[in-house]
C-alpha atoms as a PDB file:
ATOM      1  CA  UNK A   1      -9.851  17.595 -17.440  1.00  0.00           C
ATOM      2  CA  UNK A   2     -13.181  17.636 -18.892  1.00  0.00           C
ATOM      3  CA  UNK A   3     -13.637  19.924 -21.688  1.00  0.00           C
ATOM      4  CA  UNK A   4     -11.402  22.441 -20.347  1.00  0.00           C
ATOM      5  CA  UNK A   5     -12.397  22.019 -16.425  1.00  0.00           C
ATOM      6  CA  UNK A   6     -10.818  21.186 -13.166  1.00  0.00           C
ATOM      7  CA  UNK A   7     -13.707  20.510 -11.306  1.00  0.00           C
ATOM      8  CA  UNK A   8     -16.905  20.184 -13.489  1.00  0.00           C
ATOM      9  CA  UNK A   9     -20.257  19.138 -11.544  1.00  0.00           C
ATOM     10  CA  UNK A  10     -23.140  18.220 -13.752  1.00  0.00           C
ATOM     11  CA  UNK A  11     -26.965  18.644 -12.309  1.00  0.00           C
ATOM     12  CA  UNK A  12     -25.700  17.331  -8.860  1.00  0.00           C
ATOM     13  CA  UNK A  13     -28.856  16.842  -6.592  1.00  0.00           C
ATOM     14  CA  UNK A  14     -28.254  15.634  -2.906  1.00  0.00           C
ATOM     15  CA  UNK A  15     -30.768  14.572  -0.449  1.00  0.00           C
ATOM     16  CA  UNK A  16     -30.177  12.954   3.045  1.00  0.00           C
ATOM     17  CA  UNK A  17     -32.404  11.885   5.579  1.00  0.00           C
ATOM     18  CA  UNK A  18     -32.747  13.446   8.818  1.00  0.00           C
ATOM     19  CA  UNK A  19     -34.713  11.388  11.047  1.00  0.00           C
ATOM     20  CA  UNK A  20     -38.187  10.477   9.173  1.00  0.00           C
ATOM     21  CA  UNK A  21     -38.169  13.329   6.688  1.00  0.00           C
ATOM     22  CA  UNK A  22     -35.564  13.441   3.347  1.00  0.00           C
ATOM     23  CA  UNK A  23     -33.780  16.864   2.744  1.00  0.00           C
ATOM     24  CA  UNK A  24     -32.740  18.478  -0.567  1.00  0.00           C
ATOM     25  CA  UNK A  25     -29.493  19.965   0.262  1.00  0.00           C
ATOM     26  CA  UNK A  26     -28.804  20.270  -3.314  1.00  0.00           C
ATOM     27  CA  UNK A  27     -30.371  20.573  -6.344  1.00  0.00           C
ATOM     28  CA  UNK A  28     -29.410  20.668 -10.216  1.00  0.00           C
ATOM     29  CA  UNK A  29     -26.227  21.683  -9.300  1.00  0.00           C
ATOM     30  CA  UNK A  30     -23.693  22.743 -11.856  1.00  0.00           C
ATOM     31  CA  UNK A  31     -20.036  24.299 -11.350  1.00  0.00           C
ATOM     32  CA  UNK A  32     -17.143  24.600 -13.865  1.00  0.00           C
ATOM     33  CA  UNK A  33     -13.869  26.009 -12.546  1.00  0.00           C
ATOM     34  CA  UNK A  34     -10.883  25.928 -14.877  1.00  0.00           C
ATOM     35  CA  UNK A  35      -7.281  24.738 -13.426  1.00  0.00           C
ATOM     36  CA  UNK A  36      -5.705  27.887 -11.318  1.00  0.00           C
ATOM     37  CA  UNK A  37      -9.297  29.585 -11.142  1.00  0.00           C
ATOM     38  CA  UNK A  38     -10.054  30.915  -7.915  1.00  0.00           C
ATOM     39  CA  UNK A  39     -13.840  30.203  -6.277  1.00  0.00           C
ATOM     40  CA  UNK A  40     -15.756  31.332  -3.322  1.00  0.00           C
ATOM     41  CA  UNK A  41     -18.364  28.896  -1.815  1.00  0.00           C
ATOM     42  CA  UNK A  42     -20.880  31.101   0.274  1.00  0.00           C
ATOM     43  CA  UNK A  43     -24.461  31.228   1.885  1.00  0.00           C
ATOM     44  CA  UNK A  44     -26.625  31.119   4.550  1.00  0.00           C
ATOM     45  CA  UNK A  45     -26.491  28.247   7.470  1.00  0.00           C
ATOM     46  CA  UNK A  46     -28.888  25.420   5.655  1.00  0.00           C
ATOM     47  CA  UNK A  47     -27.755  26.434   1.883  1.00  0.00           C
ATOM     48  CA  UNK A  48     -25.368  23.616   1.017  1.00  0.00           C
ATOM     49  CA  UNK A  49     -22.106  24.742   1.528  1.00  0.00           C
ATOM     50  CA  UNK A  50     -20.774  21.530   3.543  1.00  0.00           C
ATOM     51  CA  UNK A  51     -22.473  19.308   1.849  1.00  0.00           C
ATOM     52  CA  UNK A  52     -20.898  20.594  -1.657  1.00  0.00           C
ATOM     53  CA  UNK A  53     -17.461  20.458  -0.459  1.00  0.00           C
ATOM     54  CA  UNK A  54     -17.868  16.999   0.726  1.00  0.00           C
ATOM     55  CA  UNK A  55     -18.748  15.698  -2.654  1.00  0.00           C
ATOM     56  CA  UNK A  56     -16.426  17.447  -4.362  1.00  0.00           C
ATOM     57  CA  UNK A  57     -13.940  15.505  -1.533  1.00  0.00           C
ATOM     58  CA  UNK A  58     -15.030  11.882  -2.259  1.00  0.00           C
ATOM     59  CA  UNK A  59     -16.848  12.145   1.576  1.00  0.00           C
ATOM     60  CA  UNK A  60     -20.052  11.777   0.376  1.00  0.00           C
ATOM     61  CA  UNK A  61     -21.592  10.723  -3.192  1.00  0.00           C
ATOM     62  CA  UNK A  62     -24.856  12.600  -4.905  1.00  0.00           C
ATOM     63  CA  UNK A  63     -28.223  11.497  -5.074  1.00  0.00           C
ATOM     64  CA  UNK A  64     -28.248  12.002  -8.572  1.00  0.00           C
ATOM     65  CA  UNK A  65     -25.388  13.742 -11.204  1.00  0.00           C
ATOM     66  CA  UNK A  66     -21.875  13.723 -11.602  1.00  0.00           C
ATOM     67  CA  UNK A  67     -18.685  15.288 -10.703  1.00  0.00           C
ATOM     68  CA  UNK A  68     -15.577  15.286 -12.271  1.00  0.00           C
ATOM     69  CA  UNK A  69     -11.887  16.737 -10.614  1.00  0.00           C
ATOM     70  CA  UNK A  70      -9.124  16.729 -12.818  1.00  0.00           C
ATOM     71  CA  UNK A  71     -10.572  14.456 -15.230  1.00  0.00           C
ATOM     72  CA  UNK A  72     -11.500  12.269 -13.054  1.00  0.00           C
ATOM     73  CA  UNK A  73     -15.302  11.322 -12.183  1.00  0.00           C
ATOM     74  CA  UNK A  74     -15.252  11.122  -8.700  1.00  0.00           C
ATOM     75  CA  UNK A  75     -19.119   9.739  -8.679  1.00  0.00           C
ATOM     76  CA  UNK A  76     -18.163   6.136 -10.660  1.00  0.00           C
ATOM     77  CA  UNK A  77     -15.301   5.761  -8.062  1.00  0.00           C
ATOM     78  CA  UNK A  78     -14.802   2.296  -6.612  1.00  0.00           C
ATOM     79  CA  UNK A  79     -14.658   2.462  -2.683  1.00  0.00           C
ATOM     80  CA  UNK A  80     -11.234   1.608  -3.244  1.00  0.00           C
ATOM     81  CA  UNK A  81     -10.494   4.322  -5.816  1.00  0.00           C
ATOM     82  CA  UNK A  82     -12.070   7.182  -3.498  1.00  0.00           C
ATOM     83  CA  UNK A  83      -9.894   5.959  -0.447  1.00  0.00           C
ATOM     84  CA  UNK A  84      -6.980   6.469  -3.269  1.00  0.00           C
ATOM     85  CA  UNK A  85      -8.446   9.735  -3.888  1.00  0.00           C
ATOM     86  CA  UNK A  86      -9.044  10.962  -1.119  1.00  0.00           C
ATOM     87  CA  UNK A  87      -5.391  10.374   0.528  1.00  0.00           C
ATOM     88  CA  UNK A  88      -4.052  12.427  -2.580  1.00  0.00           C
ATOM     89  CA  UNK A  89      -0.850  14.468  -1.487  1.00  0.00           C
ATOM     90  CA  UNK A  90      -1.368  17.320  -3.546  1.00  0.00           C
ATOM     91  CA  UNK A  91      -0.985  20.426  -1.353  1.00  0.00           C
ATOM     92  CA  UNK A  92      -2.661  23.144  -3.079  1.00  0.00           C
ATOM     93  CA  UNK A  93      -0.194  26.286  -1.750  1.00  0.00           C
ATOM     94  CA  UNK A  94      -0.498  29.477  -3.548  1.00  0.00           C
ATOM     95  CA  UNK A  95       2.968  29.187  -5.438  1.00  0.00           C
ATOM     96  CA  UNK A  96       3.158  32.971  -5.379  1.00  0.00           C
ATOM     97  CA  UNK A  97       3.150  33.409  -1.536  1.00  0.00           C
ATOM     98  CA  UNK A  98       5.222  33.131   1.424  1.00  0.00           C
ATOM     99  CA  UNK A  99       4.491  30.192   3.509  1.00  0.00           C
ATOM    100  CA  UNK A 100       3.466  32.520   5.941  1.00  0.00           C
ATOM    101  CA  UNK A 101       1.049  33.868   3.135  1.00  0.00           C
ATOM    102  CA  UNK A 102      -0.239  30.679   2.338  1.00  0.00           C
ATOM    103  CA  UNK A 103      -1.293  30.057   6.116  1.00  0.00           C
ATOM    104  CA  UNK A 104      -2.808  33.773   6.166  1.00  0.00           C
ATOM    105  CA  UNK A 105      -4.832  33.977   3.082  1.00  0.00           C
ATOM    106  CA  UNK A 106      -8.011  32.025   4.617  1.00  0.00           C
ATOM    107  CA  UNK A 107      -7.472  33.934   7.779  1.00  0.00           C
ATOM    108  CA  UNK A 108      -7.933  37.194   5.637  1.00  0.00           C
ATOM    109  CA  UNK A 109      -9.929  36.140   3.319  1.00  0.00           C
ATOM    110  CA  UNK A 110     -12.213  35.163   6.112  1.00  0.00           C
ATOM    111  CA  UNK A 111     -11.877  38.289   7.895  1.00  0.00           C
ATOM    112  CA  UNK A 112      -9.629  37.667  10.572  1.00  0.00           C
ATOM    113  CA  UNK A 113      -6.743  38.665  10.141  1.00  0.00           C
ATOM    114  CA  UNK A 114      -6.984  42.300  10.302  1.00  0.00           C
ATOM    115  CA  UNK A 115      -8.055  41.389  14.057  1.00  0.00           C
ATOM    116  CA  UNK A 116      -5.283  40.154  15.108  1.00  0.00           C
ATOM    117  CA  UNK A 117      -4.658  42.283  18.335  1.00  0.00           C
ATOM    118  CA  UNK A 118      -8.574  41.984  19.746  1.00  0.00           C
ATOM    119  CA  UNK A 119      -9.283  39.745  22.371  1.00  0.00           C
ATOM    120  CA  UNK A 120     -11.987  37.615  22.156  1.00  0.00           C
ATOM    121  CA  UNK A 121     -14.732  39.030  23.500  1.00  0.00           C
ATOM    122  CA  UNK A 122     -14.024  41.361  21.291  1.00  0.00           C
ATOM    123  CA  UNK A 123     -14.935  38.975  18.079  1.00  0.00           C
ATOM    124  CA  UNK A 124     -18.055  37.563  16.910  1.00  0.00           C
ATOM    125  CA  UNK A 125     -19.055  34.350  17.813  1.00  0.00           C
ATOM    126  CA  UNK A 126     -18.159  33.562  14.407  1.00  0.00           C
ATOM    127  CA  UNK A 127     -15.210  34.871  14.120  1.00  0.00           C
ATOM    128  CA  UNK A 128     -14.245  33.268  17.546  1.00  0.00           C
ATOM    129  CA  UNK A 129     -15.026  29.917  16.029  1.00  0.00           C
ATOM    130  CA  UNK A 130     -12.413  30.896  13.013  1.00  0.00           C
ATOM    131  CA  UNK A 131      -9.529  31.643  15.466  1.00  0.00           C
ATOM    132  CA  UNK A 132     -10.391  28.469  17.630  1.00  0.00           C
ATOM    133  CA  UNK A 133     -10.033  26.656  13.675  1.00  0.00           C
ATOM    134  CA  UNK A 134      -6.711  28.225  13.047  1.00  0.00           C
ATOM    135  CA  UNK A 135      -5.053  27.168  16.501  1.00  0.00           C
ATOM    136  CA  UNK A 136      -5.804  23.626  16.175  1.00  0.00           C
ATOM    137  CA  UNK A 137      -5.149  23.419  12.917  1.00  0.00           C
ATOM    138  CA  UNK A 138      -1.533  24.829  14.242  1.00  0.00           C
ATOM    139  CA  UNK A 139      -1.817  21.953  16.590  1.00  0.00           C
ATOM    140  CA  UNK A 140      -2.415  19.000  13.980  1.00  0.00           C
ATOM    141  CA  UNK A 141       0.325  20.404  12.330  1.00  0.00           C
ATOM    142  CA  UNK A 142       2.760  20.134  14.816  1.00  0.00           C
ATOM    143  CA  UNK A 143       1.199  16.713  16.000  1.00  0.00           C
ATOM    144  CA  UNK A 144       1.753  15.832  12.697  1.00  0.00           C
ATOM    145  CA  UNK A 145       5.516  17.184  11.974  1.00  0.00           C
ATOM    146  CA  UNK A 146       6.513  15.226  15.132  1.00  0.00           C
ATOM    147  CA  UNK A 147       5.267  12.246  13.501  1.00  0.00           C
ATOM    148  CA  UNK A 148       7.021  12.782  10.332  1.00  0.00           C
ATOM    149  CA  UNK A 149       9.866  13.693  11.781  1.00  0.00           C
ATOM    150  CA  UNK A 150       9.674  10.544  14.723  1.00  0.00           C
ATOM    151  CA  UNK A 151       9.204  12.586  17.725  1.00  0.00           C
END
């Protein structure tokens, strides 16, 4: 950890191009979050949202800055070393929860949940888009457990 931090981003600025023209999707950046601290990322289409997330997964790297997870700095990462990082198996469940908690939380916290006997047309586009998430996430998963399990 750096001084304290689980994730630490220092001044991160991102640009990328978009046809002829460069776009700031970031600037001066900077985020501390201590181990078992618990962060909402949230904004308008456009504001950065995506693009933070996939810095902070190894998916991209920042025009300028640095990042740090767990000690860690993610932006001075060999292509080899991200690969490593990015394949790491740590889960991330709520330890206090239920599995069944753990797969509900982003469902609630993302409003969902509480809907859970409307029908469609009933939702928001957006919220639409979050149940269409959930089921094939359920699908991966069980595409994945056959795997695992040779099925």
């Amino acid at each position: 950890m750096v001084n304290g931090m689980f994730i630490k981003m220092e001044e991160v600025t991102n640009y990328y191009v978009a046809g002829s023209t460069s776009v700031r999707a970031l600037y001066n950046v900077n985020i501390n979050i201590k181990k078992g601290e618990f962060m909402c990322i949230a904004g308008p289409s456009g504001s950065g949202k995506t693009t933070l997330l996939n810095l902070l997964g190894g998916l991209d790297s920042p025009t300028e800055g640095r990042i740090y997870v767990d000690g860690r700095e993610i932006t001075a990462m060999s292509d080899s070393e991200l690969s490593a990082y990015r394949r790491d198996q740590r889960f991330y469940l709520l330890p206090h929860f239920t599995v069944l908690e753990n797969v509900i939380f982003p469902l609630r916290f993302r409003g969902i949940a509480h809907k859970s006997d409307r029908y469609p047309a009933e939702l928001s586009g957006g919220k639409q888009q979050r149940v269409a998430i959930a089921r094939r996430a359920e699908r991966v998963i069980n595409l994945l457990d056959g795997e695992v399990r040779g099925g």
